[in-house]
PDB file of N, CA and C in Angstrom:
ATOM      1  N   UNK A   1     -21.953  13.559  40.266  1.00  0.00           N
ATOM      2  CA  UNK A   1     -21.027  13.660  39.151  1.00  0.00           C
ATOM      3  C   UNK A   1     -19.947  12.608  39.337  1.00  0.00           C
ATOM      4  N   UNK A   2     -19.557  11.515  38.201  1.00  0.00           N
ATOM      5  CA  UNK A   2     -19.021  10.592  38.484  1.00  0.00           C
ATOM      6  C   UNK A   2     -17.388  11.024  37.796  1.00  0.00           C
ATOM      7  N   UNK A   3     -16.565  10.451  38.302  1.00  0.00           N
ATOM      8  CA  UNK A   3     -15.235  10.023  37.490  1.00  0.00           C
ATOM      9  C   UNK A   3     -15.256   9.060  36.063  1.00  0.00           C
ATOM     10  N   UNK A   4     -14.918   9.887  35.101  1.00  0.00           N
ATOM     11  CA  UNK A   4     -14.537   8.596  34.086  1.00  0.00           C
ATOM     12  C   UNK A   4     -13.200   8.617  33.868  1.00  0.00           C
ATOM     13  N   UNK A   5     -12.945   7.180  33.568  1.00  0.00           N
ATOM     14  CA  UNK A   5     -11.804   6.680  33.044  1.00  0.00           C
ATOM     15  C   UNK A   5     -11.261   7.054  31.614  1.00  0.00           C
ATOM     16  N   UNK A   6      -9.621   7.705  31.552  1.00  0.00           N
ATOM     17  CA  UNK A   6      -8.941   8.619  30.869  1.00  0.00           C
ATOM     18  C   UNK A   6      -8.655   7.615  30.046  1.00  0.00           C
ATOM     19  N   UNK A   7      -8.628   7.570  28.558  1.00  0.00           N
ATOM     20  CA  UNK A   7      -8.028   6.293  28.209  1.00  0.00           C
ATOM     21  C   UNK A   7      -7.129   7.167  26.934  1.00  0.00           C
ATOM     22  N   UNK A   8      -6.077   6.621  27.150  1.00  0.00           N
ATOM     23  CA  UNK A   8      -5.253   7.900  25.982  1.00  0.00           C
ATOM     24  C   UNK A   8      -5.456   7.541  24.183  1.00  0.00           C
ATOM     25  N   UNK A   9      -5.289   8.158  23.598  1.00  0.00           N
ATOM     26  CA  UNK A   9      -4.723   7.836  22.241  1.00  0.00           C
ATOM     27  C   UNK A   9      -3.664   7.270  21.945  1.00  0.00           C
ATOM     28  N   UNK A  10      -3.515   6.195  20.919  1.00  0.00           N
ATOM     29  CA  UNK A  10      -1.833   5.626  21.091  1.00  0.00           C
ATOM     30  C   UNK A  10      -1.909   5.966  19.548  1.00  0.00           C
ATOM     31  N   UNK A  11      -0.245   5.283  19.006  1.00  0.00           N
ATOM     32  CA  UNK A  11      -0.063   5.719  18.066  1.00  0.00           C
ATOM     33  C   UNK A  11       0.008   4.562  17.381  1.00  0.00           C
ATOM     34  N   UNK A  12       0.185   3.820  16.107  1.00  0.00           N
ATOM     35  CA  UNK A  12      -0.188   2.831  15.186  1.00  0.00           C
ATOM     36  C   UNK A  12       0.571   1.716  15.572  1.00  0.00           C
ATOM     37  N   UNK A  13       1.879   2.033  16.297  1.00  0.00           N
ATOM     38  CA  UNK A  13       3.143   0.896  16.452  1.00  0.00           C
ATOM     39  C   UNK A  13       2.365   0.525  17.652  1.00  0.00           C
ATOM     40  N   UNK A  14       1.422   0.963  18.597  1.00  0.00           N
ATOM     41  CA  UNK A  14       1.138   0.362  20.028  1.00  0.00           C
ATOM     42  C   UNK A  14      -0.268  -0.602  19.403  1.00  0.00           C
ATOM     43  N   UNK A  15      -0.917  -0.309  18.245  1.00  0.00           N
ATOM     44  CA  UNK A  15      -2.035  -0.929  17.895  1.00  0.00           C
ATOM     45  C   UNK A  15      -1.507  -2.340  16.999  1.00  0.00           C
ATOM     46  N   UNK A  16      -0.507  -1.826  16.205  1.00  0.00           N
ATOM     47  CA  UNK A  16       0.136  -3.045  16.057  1.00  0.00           C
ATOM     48  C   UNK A  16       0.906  -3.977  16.787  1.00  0.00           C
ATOM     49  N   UNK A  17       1.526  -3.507  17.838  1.00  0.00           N
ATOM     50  CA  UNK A  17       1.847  -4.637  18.645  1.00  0.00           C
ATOM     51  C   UNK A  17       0.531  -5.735  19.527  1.00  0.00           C
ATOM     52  N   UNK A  18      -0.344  -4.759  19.670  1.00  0.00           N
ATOM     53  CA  UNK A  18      -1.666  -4.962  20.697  1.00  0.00           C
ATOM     54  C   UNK A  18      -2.314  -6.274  19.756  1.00  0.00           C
ATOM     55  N   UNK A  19      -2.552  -6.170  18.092  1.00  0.00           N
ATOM     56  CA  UNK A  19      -2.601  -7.030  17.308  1.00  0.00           C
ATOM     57  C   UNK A  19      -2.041  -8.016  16.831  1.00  0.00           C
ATOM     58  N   UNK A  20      -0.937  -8.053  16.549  1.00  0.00           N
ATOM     59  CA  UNK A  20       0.426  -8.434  16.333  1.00  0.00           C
ATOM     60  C   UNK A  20       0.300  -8.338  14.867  1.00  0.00           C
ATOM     61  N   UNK A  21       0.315  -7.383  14.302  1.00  0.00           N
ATOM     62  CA  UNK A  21       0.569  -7.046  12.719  1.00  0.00           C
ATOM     63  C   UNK A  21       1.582  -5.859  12.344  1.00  0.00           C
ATOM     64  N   UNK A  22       1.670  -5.755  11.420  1.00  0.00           N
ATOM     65  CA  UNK A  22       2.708  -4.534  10.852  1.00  0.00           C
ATOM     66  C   UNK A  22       2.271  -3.336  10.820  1.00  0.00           C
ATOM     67  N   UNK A  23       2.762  -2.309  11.619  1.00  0.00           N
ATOM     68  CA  UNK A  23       2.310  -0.895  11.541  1.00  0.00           C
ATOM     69  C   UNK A  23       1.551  -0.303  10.265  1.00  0.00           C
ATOM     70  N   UNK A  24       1.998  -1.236   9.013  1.00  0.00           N
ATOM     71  CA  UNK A  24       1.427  -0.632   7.679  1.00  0.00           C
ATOM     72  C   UNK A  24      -0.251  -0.976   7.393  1.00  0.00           C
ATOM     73  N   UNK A  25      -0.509  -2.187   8.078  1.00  0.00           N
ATOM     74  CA  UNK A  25      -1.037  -2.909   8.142  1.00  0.00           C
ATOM     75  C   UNK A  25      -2.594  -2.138   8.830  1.00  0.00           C
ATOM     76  N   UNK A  26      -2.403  -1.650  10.358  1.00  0.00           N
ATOM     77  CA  UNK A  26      -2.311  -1.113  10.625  1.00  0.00           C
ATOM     78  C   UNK A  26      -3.030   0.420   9.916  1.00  0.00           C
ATOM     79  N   UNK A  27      -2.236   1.318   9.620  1.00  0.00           N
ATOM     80  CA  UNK A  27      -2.706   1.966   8.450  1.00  0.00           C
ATOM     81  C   UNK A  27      -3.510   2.034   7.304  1.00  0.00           C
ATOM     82  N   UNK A  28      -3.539   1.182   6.738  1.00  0.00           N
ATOM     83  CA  UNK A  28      -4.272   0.462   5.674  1.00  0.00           C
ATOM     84  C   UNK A  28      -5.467   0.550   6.333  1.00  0.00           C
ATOM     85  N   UNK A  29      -5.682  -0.491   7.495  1.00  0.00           N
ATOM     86  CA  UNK A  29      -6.818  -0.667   7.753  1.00  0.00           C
ATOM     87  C   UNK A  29      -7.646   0.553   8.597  1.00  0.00           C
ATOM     88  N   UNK A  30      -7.654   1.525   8.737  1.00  0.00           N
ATOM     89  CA  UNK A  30      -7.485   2.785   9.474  1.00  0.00           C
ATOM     90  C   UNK A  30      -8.215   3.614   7.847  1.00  0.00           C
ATOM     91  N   UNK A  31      -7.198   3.753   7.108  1.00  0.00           N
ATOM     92  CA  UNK A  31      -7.376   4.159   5.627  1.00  0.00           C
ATOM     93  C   UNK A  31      -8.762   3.550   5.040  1.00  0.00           C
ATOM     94  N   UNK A  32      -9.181   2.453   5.222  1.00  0.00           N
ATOM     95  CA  UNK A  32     -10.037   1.399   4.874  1.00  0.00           C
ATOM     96  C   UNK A  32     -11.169   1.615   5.822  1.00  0.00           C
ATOM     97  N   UNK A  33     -11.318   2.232   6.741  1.00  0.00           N
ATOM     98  CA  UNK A  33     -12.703   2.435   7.638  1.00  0.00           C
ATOM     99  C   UNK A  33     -12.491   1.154   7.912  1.00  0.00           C
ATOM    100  N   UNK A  34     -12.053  -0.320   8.425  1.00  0.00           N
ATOM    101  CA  UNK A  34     -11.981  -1.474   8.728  1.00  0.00           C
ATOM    102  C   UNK A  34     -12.101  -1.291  10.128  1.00  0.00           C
ATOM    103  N   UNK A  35     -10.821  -0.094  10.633  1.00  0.00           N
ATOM    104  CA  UNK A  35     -10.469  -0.080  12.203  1.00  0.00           C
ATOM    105  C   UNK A  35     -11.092   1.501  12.233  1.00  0.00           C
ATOM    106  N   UNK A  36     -11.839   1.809  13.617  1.00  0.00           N
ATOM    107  CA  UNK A  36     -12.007   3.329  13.517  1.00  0.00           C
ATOM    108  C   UNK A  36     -10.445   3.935  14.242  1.00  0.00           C
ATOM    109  N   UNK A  37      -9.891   5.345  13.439  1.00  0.00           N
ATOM    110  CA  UNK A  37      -8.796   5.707  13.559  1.00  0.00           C
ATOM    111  C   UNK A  37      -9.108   7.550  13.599  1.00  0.00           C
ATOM    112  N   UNK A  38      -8.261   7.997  14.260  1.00  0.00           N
ATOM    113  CA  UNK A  38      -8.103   9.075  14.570  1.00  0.00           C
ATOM    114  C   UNK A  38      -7.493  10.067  13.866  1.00  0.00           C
ATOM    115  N   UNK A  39      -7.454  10.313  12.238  1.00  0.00           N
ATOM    116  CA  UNK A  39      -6.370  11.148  12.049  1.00  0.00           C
ATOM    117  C   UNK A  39      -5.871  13.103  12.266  1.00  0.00           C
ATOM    118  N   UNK A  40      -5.234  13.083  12.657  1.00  0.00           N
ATOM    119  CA  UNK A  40      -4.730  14.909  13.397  1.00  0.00           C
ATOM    120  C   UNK A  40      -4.299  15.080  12.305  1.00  0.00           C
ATOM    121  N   UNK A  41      -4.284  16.481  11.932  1.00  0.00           N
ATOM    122  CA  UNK A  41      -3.739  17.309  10.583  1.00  0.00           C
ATOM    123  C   UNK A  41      -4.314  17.307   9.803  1.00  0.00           C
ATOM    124  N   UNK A  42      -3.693  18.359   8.808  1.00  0.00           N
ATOM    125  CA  UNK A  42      -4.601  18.247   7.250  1.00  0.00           C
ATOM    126  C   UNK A  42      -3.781  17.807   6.444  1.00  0.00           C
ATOM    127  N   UNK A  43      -4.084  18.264   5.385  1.00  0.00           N
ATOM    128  CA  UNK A  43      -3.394  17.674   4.243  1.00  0.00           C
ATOM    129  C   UNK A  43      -2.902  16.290   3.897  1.00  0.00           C
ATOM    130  N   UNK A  44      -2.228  15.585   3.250  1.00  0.00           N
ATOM    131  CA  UNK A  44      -1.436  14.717   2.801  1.00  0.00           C
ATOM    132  C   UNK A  44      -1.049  13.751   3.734  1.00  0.00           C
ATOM    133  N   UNK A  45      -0.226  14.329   4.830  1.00  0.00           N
ATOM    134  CA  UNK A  45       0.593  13.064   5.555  1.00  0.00           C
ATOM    135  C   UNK A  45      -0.113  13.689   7.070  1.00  0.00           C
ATOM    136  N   UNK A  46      -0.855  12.647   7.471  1.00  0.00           N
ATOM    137  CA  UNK A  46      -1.655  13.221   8.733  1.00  0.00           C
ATOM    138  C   UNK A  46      -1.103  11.894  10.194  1.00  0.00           C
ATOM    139  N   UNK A  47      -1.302  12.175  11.121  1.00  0.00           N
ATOM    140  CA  UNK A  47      -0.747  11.724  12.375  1.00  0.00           C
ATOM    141  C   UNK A  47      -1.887  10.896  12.808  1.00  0.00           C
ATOM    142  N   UNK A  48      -1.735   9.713  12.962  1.00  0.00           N
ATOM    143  CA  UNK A  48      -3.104   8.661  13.359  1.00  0.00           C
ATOM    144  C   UNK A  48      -2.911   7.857  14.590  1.00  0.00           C
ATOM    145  N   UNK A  49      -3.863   8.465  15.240  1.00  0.00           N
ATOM    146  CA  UNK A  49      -4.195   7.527  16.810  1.00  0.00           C
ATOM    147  C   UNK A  49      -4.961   7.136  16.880  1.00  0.00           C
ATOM    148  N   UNK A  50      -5.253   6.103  17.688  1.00  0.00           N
ATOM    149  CA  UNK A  50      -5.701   4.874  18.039  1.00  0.00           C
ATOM    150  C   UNK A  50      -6.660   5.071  19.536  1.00  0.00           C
ATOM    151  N   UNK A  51      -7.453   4.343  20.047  1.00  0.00           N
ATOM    152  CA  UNK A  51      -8.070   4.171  21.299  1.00  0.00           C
ATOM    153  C   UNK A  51      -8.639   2.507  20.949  1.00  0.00           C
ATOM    154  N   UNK A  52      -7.585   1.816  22.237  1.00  0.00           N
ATOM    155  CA  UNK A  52      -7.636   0.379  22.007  1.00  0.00           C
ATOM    156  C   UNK A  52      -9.006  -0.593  22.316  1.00  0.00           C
ATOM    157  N   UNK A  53      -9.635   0.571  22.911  1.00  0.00           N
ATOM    158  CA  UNK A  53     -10.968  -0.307  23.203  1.00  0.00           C
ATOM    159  C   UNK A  53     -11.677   0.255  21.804  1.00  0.00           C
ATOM    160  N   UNK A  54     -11.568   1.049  20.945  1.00  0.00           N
ATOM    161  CA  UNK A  54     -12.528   0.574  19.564  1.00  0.00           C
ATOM    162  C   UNK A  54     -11.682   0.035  18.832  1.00  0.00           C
ATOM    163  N   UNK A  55     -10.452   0.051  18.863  1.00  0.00           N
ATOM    164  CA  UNK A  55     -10.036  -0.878  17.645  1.00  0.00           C
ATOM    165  C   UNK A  55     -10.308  -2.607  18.158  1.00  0.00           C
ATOM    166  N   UNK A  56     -10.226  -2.658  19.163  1.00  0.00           N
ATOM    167  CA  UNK A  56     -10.529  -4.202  20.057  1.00  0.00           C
ATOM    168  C   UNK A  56     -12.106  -4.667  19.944  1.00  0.00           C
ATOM    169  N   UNK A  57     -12.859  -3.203  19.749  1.00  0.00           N
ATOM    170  CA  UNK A  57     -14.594  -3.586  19.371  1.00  0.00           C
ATOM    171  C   UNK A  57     -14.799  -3.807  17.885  1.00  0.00           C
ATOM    172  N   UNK A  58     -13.801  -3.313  16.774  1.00  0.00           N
ATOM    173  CA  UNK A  58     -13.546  -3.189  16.080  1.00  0.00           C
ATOM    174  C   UNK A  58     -13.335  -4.906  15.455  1.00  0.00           C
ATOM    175  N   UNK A  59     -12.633  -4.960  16.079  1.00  0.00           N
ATOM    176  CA  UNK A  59     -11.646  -6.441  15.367  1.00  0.00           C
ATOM    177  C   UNK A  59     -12.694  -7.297  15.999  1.00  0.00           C
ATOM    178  N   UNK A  60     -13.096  -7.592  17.085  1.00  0.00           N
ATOM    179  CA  UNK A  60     -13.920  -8.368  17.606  1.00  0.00           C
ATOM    180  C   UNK A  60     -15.226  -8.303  16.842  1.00  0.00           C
ATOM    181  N   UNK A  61     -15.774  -7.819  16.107  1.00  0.00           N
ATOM    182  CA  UNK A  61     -16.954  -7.328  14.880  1.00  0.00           C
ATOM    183  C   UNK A  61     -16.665  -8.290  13.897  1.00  0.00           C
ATOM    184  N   UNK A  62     -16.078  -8.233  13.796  1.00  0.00           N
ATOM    185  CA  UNK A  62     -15.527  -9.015  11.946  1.00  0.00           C
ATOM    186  C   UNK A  62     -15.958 -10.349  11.681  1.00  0.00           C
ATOM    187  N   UNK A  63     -16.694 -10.401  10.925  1.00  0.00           N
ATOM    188  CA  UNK A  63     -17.208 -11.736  10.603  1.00  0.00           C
ATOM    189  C   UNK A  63     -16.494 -12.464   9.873  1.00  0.00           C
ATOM    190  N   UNK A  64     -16.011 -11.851   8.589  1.00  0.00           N
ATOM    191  CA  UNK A  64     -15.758 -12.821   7.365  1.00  0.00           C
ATOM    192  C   UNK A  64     -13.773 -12.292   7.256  1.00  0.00           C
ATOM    193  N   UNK A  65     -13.486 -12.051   6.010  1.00  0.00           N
ATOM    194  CA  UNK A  65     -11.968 -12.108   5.823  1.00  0.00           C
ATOM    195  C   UNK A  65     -11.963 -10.559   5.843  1.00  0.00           C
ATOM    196  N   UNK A  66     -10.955 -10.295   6.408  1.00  0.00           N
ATOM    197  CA  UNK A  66     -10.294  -9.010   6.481  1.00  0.00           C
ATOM    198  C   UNK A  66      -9.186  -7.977   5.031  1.00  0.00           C
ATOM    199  N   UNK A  67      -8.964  -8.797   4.721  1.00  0.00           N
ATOM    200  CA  UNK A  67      -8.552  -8.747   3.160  1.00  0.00           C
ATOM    201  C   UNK A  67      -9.342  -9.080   1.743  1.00  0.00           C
ATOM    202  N   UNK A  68      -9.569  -7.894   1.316  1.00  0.00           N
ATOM    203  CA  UNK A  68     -10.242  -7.767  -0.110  1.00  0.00           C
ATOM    204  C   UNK A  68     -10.239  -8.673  -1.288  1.00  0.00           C
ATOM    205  N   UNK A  69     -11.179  -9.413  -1.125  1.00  0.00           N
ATOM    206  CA  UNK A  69     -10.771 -10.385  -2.424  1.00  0.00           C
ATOM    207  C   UNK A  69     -10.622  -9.813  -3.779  1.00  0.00           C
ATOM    208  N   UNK A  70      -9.488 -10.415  -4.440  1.00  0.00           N
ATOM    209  CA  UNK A  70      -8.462 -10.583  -5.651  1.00  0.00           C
ATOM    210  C   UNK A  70      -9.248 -10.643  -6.733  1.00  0.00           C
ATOM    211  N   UNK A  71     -10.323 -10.559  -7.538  1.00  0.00           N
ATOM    212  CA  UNK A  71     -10.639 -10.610  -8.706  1.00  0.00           C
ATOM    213  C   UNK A  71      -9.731 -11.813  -9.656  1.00  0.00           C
ATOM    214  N   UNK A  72     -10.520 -12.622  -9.633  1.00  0.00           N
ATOM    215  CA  UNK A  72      -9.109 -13.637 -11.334  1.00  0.00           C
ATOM    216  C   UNK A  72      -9.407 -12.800 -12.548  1.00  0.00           C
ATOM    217  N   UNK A  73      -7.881 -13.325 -12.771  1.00  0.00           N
ATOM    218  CA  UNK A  73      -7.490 -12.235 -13.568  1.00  0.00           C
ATOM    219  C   UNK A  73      -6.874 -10.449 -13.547  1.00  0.00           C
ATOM    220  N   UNK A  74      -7.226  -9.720 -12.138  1.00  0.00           N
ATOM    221  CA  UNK A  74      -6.227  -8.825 -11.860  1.00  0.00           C
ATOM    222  C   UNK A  74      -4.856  -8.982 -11.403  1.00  0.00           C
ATOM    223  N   UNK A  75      -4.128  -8.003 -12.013  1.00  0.00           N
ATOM    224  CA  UNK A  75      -2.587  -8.235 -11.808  1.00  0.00           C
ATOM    225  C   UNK A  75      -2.519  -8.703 -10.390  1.00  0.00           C
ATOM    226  N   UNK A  76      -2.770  -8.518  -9.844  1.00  0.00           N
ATOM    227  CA  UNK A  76      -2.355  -8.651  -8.313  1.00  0.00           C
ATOM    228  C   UNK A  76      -2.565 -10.759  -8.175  1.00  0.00           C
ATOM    229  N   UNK A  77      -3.662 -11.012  -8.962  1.00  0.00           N
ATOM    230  CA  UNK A  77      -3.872 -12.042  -8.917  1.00  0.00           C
ATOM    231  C   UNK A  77      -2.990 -12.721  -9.919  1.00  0.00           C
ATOM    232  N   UNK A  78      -2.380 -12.456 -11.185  1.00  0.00           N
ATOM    233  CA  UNK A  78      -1.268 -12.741 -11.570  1.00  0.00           C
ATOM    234  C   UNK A  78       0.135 -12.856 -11.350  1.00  0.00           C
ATOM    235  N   UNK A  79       0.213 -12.509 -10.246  1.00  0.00           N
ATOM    236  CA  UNK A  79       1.578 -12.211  -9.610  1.00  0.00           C
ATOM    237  C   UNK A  79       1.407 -13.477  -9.032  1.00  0.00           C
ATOM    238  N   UNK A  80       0.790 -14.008  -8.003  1.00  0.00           N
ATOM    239  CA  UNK A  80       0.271 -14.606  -7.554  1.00  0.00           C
ATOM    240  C   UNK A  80       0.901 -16.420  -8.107  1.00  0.00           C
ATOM    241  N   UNK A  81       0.279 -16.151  -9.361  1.00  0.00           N
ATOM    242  CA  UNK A  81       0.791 -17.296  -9.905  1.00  0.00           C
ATOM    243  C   UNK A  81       1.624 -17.386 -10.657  1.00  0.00           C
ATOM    244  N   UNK A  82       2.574 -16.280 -10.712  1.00  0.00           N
ATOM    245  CA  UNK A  82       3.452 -16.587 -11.921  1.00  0.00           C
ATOM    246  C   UNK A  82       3.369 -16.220 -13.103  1.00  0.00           C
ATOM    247  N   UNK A  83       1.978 -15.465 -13.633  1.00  0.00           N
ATOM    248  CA  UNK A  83       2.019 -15.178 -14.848  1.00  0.00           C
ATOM    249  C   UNK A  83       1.383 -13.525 -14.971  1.00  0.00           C
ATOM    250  N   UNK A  84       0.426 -13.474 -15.898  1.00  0.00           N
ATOM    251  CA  UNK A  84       0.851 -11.880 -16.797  1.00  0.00           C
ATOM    252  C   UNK A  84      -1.256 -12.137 -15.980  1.00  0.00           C
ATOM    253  N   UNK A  85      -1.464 -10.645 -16.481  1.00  0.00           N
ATOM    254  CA  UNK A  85      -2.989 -10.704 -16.018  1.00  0.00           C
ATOM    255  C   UNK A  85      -4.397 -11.135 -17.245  1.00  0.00           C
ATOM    256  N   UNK A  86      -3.533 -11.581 -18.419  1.00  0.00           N
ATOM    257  CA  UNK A  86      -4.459 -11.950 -19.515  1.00  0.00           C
ATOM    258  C   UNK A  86      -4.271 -13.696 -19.215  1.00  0.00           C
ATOM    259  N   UNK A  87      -3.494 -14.252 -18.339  1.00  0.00           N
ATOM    260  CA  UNK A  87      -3.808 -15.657 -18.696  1.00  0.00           C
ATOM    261  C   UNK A  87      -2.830 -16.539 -17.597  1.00  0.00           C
TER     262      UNK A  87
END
């Protein structure tokens, strides 16, 4: 019977520093199945931990862009440039 190694849960601010991104960021991607994430509780506002060796197998996976491409023409893509989402 062997010993394994304890590796704790952290909480989103230790995964974002470990990354160097914004705790929200972070979240999102957790929210997004992007990073696998841990969330405790029910309901609404739930408590999310981390274990740095899958979010590190995680990020190391990623082939292409990590952010959802913009559709032309959705608002988000109008903002973008300055104008309205019809033009």
């Amino acid at each position: 019977m062997g010993i394994t190694a304890f590796e704790p849960y952290v909480p989103p601010d230790t995964v974002a520093d470990f990354l160097s991104v914004k705790r929200r960021e972070i979240l999102q991607w957790a929210r997004a199945g992007l990073i696998p994430g841990h969330p405790l509780g029910c309901g609404r506002r739930r408590t999310w931990r981390f274990l740095l060796s899958e979010v590190n197998a995680a990020v190391l996976s990623w082939n292409g862009p990590t952010r959802p491409i913009i559709p032309p023409g959705s608002p988000p893509a109008a903002r973008t440039r300055g104008g309205n989402a019809d033009g």
